[in-house]
PDB file of N, CA and C in Angstrom:
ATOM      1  N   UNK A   1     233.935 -21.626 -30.831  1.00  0.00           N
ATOM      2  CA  UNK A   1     232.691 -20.930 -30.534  1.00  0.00           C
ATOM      3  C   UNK A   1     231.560 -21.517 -31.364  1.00  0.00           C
ATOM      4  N   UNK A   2     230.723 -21.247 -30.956  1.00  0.00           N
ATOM      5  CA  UNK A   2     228.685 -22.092 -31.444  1.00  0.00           C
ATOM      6  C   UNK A   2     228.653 -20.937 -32.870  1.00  0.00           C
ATOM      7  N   UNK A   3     228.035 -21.561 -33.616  1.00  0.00           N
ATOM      8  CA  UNK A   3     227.616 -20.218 -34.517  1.00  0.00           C
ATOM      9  C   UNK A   3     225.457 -20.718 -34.672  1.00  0.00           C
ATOM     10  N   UNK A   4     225.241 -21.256 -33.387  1.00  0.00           N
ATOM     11  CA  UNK A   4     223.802 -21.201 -33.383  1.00  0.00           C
ATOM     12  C   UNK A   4     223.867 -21.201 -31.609  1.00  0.00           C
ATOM     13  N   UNK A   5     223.128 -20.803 -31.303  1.00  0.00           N
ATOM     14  CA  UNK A   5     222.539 -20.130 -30.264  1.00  0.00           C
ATOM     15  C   UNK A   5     222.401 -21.655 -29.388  1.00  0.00           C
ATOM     16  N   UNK A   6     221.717 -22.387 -29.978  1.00  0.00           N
ATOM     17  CA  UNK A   6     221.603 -24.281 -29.249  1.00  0.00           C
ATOM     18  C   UNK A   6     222.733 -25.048 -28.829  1.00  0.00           C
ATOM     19  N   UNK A   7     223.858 -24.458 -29.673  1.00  0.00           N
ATOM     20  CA  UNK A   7     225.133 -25.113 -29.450  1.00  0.00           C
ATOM     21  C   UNK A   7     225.538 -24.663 -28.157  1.00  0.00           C
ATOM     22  N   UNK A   8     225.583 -23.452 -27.997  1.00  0.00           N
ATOM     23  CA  UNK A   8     226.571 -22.586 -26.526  1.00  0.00           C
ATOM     24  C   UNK A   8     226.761 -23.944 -25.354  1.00  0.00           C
ATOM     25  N   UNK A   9     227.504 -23.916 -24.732  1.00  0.00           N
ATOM     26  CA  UNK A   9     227.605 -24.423 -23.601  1.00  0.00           C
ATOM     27  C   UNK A   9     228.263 -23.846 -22.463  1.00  0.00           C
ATOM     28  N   UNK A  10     228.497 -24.561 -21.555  1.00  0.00           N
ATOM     29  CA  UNK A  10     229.113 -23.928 -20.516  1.00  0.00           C
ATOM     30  C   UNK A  10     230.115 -25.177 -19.871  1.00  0.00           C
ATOM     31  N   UNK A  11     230.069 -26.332 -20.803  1.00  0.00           N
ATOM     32  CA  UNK A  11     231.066 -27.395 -20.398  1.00  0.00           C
ATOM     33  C   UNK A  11     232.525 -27.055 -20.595  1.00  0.00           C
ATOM     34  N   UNK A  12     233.485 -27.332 -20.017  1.00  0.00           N
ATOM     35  CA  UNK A  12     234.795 -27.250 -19.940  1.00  0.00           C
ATOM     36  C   UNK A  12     235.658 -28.552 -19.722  1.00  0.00           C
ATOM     37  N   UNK A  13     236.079 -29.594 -20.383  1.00  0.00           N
ATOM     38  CA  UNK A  13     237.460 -30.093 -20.413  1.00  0.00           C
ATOM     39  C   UNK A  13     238.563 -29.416 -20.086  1.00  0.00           C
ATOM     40  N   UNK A  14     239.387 -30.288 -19.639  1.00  0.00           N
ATOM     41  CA  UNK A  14     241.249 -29.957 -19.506  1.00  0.00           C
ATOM     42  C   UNK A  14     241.805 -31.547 -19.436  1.00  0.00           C
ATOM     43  N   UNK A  15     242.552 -31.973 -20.039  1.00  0.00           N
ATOM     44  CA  UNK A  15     243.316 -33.179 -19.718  1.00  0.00           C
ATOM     45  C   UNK A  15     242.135 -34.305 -19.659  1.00  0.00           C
ATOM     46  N   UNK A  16     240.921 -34.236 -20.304  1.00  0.00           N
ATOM     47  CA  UNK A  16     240.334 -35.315 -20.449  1.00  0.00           C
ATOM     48  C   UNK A  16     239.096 -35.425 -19.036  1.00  0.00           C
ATOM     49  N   UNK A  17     239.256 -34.213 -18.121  1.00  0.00           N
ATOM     50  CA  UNK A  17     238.624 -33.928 -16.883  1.00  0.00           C
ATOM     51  C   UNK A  17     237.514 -33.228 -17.128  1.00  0.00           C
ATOM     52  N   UNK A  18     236.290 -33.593 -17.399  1.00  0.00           N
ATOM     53  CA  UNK A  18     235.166 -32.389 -16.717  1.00  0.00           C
ATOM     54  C   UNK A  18     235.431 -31.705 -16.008  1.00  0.00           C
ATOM     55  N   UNK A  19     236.091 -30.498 -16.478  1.00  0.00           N
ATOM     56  CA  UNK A  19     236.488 -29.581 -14.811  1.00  0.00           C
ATOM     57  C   UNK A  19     234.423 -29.014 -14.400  1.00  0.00           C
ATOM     58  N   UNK A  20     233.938 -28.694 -15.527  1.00  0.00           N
ATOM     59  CA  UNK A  20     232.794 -27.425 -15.713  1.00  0.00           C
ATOM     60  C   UNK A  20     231.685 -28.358 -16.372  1.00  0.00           C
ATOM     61  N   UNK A  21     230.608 -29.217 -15.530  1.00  0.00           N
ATOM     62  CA  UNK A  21     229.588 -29.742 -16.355  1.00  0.00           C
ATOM     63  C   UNK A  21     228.581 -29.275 -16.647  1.00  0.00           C
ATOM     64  N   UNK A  22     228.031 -28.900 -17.265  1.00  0.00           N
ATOM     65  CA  UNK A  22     226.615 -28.337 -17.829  1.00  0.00           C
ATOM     66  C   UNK A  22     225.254 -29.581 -17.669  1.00  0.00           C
ATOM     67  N   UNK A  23     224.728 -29.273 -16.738  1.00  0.00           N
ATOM     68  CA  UNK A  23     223.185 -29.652 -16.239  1.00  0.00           C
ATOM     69  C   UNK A  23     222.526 -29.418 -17.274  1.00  0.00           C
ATOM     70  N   UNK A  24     222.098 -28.566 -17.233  1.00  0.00           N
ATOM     71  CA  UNK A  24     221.188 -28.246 -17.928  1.00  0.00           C
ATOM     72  C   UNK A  24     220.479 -26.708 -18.319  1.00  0.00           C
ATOM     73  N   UNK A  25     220.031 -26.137 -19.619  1.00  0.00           N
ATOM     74  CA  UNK A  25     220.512 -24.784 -19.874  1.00  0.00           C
ATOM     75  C   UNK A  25     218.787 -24.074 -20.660  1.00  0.00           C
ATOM     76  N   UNK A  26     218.805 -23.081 -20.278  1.00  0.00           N
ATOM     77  CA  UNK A  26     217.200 -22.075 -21.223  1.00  0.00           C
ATOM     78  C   UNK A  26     218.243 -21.077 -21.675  1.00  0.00           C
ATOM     79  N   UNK A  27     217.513 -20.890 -22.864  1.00  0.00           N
ATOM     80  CA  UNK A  27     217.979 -20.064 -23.428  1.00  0.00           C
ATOM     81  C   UNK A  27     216.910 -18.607 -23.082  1.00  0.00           C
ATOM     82  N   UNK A  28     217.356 -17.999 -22.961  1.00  0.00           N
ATOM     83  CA  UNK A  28     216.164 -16.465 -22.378  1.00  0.00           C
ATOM     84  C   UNK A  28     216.078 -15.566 -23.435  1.00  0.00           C
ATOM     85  N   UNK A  29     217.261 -15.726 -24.293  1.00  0.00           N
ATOM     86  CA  UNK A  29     216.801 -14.702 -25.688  1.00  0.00           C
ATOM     87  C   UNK A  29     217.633 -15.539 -26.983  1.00  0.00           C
ATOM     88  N   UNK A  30     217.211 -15.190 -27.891  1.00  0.00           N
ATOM     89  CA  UNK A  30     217.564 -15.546 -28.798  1.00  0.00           C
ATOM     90  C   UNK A  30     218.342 -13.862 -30.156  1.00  0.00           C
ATOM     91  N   UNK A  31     219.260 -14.668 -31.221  1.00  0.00           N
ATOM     92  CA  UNK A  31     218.834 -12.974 -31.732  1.00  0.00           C
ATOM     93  C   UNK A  31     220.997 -12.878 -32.094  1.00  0.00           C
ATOM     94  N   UNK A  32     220.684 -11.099 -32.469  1.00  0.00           N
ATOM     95  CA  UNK A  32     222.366 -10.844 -32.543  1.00  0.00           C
ATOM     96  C   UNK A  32     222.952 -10.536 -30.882  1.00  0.00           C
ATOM     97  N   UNK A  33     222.260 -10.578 -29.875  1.00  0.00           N
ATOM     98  CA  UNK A  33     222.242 -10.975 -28.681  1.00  0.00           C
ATOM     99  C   UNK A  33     221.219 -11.722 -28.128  1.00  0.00           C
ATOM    100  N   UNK A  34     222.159 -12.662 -27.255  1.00  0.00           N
ATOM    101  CA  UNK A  34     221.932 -14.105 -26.381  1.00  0.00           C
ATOM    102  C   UNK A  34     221.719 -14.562 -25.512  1.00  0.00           C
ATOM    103  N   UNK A  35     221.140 -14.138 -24.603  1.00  0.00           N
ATOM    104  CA  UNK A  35     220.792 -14.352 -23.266  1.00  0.00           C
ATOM    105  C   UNK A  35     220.889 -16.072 -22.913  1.00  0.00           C
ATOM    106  N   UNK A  36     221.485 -16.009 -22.033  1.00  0.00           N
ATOM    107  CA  UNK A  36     221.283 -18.142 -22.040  1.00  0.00           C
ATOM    108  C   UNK A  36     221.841 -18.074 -20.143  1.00  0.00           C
ATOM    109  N   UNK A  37     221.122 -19.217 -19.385  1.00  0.00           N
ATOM    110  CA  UNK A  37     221.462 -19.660 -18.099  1.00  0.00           C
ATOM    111  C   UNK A  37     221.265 -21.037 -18.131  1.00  0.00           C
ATOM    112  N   UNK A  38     222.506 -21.344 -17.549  1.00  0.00           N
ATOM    113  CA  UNK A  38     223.002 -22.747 -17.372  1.00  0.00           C
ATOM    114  C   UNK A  38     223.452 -23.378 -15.857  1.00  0.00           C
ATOM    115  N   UNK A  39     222.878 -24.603 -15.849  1.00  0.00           N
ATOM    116  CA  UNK A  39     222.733 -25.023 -14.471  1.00  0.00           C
ATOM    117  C   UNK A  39     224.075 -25.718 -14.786  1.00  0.00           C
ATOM    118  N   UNK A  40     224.575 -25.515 -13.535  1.00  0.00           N
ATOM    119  CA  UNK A  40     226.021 -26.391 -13.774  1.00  0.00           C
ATOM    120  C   UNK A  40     226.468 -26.805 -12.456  1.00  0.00           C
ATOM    121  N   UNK A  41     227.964 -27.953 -12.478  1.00  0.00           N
ATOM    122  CA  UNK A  41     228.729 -28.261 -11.296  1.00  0.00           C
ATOM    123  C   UNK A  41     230.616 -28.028 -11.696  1.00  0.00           C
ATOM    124  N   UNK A  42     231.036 -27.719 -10.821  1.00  0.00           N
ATOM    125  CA  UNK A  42     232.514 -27.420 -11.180  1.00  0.00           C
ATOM    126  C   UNK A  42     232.651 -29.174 -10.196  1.00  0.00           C
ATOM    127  N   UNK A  43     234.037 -29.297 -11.055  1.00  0.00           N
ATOM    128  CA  UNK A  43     234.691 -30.569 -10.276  1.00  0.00           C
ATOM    129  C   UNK A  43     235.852 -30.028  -9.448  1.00  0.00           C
ATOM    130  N   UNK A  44     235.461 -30.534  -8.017  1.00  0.00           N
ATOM    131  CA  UNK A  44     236.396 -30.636  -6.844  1.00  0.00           C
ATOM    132  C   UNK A  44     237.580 -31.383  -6.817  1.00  0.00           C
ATOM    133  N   UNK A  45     238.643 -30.917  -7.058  1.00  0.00           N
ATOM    134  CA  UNK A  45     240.033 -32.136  -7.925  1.00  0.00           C
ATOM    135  C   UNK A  45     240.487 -32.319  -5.891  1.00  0.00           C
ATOM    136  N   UNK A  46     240.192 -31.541  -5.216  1.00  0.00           N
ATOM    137  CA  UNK A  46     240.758 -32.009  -3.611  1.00  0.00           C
ATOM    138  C   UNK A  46     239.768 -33.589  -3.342  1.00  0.00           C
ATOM    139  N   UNK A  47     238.499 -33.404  -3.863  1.00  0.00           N
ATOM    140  CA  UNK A  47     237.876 -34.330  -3.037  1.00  0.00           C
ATOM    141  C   UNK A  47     237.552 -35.114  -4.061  1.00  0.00           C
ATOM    142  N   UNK A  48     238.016 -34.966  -5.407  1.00  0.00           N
ATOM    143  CA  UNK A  48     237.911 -36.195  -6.891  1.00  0.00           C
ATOM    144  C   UNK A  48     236.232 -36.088  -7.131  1.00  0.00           C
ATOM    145  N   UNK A  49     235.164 -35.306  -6.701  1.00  0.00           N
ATOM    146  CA  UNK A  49     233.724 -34.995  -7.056  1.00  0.00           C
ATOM    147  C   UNK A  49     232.833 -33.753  -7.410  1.00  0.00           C
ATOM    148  N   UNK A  50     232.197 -33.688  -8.139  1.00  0.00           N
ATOM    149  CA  UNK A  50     231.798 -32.553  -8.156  1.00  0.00           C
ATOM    150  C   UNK A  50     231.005 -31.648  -7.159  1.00  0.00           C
ATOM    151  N   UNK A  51     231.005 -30.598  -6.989  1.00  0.00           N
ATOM    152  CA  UNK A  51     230.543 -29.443  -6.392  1.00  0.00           C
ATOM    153  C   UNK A  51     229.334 -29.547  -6.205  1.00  0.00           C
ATOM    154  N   UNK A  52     228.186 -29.109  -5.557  1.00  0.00           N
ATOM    155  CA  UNK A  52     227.170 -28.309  -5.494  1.00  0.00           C
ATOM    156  C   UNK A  52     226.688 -27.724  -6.689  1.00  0.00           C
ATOM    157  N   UNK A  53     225.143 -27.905  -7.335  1.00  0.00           N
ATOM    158  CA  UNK A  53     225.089 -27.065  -7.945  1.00  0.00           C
ATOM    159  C   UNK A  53     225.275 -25.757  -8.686  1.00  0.00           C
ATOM    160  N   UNK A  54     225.827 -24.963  -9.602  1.00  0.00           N
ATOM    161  CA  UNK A  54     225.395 -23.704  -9.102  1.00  0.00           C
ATOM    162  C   UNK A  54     224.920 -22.652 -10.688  1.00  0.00           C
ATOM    163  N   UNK A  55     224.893 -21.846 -10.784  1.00  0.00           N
ATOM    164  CA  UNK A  55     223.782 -21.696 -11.817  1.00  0.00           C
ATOM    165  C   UNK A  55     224.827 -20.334 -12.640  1.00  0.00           C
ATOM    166  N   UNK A  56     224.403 -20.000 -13.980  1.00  0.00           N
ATOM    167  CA  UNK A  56     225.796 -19.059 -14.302  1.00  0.00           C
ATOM    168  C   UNK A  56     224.550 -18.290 -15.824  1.00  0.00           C
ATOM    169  N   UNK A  57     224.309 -16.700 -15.572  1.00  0.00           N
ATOM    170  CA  UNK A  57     223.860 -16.064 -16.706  1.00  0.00           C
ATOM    171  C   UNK A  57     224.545 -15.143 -17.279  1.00  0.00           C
ATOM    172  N   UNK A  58     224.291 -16.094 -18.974  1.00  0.00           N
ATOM    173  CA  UNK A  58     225.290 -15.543 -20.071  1.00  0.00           C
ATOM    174  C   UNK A  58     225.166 -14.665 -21.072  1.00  0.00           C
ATOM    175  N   UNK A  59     225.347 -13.502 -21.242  1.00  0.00           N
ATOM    176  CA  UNK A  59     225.482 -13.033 -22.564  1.00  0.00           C
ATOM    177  C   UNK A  59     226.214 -12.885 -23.556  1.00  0.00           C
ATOM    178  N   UNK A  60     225.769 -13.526 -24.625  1.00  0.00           N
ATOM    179  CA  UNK A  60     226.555 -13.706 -26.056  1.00  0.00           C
ATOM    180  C   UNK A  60     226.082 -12.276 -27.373  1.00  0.00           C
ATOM    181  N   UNK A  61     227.138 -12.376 -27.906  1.00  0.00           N
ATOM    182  CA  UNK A  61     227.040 -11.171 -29.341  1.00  0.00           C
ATOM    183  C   UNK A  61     227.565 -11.899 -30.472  1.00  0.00           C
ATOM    184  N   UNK A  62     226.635 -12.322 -31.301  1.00  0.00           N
ATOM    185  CA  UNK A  62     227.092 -12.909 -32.759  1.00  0.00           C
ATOM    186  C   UNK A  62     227.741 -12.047 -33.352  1.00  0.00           C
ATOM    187  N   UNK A  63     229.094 -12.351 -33.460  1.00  0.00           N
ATOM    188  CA  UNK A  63     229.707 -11.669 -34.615  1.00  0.00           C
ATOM    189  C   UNK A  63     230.357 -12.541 -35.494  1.00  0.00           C
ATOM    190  N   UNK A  64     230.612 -12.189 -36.795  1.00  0.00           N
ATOM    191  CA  UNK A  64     231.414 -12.787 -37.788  1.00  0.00           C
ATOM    192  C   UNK A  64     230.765 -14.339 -37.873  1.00  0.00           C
ATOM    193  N   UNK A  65     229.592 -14.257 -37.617  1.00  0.00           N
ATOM    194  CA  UNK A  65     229.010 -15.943 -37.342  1.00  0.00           C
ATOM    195  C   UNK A  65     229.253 -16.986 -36.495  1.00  0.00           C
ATOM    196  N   UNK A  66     230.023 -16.068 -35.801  1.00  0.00           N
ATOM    197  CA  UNK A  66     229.989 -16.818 -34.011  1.00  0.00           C
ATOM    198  C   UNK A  66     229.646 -16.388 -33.243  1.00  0.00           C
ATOM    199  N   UNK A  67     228.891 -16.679 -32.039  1.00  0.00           N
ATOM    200  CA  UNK A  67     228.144 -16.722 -30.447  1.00  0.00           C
ATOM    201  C   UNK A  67     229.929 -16.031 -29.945  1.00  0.00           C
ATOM    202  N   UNK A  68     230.060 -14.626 -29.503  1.00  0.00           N
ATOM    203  CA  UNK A  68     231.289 -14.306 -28.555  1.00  0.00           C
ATOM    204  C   UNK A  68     230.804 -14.324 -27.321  1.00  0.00           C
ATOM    205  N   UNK A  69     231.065 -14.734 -26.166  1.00  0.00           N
ATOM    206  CA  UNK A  69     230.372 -14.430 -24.782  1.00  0.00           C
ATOM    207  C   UNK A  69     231.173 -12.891 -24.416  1.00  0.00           C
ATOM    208  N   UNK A  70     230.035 -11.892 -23.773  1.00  0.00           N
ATOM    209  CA  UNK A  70     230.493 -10.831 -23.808  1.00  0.00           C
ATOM    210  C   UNK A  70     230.395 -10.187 -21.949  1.00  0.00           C
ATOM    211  N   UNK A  71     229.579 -11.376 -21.554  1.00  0.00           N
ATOM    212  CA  UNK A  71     229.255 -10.852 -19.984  1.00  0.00           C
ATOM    213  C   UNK A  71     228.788 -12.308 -19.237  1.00  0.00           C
ATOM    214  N   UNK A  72     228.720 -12.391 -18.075  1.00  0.00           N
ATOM    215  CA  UNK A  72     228.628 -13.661 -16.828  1.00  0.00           C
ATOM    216  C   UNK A  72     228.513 -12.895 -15.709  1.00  0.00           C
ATOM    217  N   UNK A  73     227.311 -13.515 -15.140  1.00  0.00           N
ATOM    218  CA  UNK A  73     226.554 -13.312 -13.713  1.00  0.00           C
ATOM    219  C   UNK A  73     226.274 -14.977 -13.205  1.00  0.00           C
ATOM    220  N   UNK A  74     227.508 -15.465 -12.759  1.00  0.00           N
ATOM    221  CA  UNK A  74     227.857 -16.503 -11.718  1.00  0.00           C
ATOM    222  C   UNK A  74     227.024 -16.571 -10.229  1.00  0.00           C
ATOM    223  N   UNK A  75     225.796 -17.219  -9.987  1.00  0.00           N
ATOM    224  CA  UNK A  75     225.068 -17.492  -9.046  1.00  0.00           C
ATOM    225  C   UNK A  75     225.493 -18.611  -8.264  1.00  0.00           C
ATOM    226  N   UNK A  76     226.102 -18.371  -7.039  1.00  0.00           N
ATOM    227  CA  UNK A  76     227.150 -18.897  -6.190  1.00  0.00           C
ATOM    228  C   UNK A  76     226.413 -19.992  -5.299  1.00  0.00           C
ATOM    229  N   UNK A  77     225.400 -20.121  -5.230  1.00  0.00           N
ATOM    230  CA  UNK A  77     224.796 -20.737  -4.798  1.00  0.00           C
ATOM    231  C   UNK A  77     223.016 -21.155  -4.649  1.00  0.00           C
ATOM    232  N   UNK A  78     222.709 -22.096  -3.771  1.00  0.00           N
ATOM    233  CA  UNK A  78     221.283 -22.493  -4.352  1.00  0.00           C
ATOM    234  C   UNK A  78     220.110 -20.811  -2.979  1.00  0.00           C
ATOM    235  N   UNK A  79     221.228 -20.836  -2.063  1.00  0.00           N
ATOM    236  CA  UNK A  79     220.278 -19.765  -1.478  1.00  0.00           C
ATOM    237  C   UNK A  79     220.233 -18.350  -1.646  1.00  0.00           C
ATOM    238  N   UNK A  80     221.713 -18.053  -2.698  1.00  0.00           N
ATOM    239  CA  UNK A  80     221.334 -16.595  -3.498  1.00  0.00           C
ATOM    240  C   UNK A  80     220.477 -16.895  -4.784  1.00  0.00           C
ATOM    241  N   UNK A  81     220.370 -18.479  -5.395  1.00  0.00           N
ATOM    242  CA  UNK A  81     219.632 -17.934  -6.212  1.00  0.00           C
ATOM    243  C   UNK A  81     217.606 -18.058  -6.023  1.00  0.00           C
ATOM    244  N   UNK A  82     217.532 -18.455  -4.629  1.00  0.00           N
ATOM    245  CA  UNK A  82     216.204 -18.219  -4.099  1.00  0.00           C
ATOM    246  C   UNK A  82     216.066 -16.916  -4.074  1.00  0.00           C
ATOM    247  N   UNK A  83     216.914 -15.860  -3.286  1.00  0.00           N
ATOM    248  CA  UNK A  83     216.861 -14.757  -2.821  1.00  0.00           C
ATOM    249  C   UNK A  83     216.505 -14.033  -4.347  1.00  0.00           C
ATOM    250  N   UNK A  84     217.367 -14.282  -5.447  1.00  0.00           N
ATOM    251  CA  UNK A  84     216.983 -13.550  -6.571  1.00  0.00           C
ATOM    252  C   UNK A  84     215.670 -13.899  -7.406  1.00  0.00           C
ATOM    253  N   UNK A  85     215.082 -14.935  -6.805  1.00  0.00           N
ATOM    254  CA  UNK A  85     213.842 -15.862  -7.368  1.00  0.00           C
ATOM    255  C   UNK A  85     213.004 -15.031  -6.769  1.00  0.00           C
ATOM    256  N   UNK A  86     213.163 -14.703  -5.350  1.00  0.00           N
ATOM    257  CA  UNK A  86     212.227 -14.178  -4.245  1.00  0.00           C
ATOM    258  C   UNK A  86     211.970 -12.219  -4.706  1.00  0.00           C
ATOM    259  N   UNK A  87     213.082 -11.912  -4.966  1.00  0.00           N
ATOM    260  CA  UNK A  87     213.291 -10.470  -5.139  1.00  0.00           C
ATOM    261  C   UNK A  87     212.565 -10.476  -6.745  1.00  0.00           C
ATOM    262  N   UNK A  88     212.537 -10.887  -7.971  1.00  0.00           N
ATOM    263  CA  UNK A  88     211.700 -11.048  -8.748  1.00  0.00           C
ATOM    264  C   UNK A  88     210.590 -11.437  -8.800  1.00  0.00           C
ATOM    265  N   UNK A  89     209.780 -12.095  -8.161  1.00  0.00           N
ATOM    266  CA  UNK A  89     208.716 -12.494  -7.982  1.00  0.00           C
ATOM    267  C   UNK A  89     208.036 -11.435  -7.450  1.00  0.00           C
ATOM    268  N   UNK A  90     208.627 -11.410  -6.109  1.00  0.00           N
ATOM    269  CA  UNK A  90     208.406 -10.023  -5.366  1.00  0.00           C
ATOM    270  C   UNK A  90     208.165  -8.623  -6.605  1.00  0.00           C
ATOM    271  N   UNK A  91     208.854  -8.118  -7.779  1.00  0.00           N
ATOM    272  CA  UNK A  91     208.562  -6.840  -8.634  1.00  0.00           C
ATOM    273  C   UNK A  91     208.080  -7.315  -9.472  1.00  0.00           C
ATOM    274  N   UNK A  92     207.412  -8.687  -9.461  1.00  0.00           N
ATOM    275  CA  UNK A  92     206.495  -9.333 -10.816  1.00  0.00           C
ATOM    276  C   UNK A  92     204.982  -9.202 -10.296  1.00  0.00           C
ATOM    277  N   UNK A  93     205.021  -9.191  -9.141  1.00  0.00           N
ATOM    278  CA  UNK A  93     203.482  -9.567  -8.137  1.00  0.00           C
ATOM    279  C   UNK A  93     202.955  -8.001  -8.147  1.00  0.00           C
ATOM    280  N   UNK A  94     203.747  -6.867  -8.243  1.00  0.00           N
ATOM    281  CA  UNK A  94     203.570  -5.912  -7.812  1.00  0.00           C
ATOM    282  C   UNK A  94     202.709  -5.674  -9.307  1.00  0.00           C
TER     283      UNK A  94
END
């Protein structure tokens, strides 16, 4: 586990495989809770390439001087996460 908030990732190895690559990541809070979303691709071991984008928001709880992840809201794709772009914007405009 990260014991700074910059470290977190969302990459995953197994056997030397990127199963889980991390794109690229904002952190949304900082603190003894962590808010962080990370753009990512899972690797397709049927077709030897990675996936489709897809986007994953994390919450972390420092304890004992480590980042624990305590919750995940997995955004399955690029047109739910318009719809949730659209539905916020939408109660931001208001």
């Amino acid at each position: 586990m990260a014991s700074n908030v910059d470290e977190l990732t969302i990459s995953y190895s197994e056997e030397g495989v990127e199963l889980v690559k991390e794109l690229d990541k904002v952190i949304l809070s900082r603190g003894a809770w962590a808010t962080v979303i990370f753009r990512y691709q899972d690797w397709n071991r049927s077709k030897n390439a990675y996936g489709p984008e897809r986007y994953s928001i994390r919450r972390y709880q420092k304890r004992n001087g480590q980042y624990v992840q305590k919750s995940k809201f997995n955004i399955s794709s690029r047109e739910q996460a318009e719809k949730i772009i659209a539905a916020l914007q939408g109660w931001i405009a208001d």
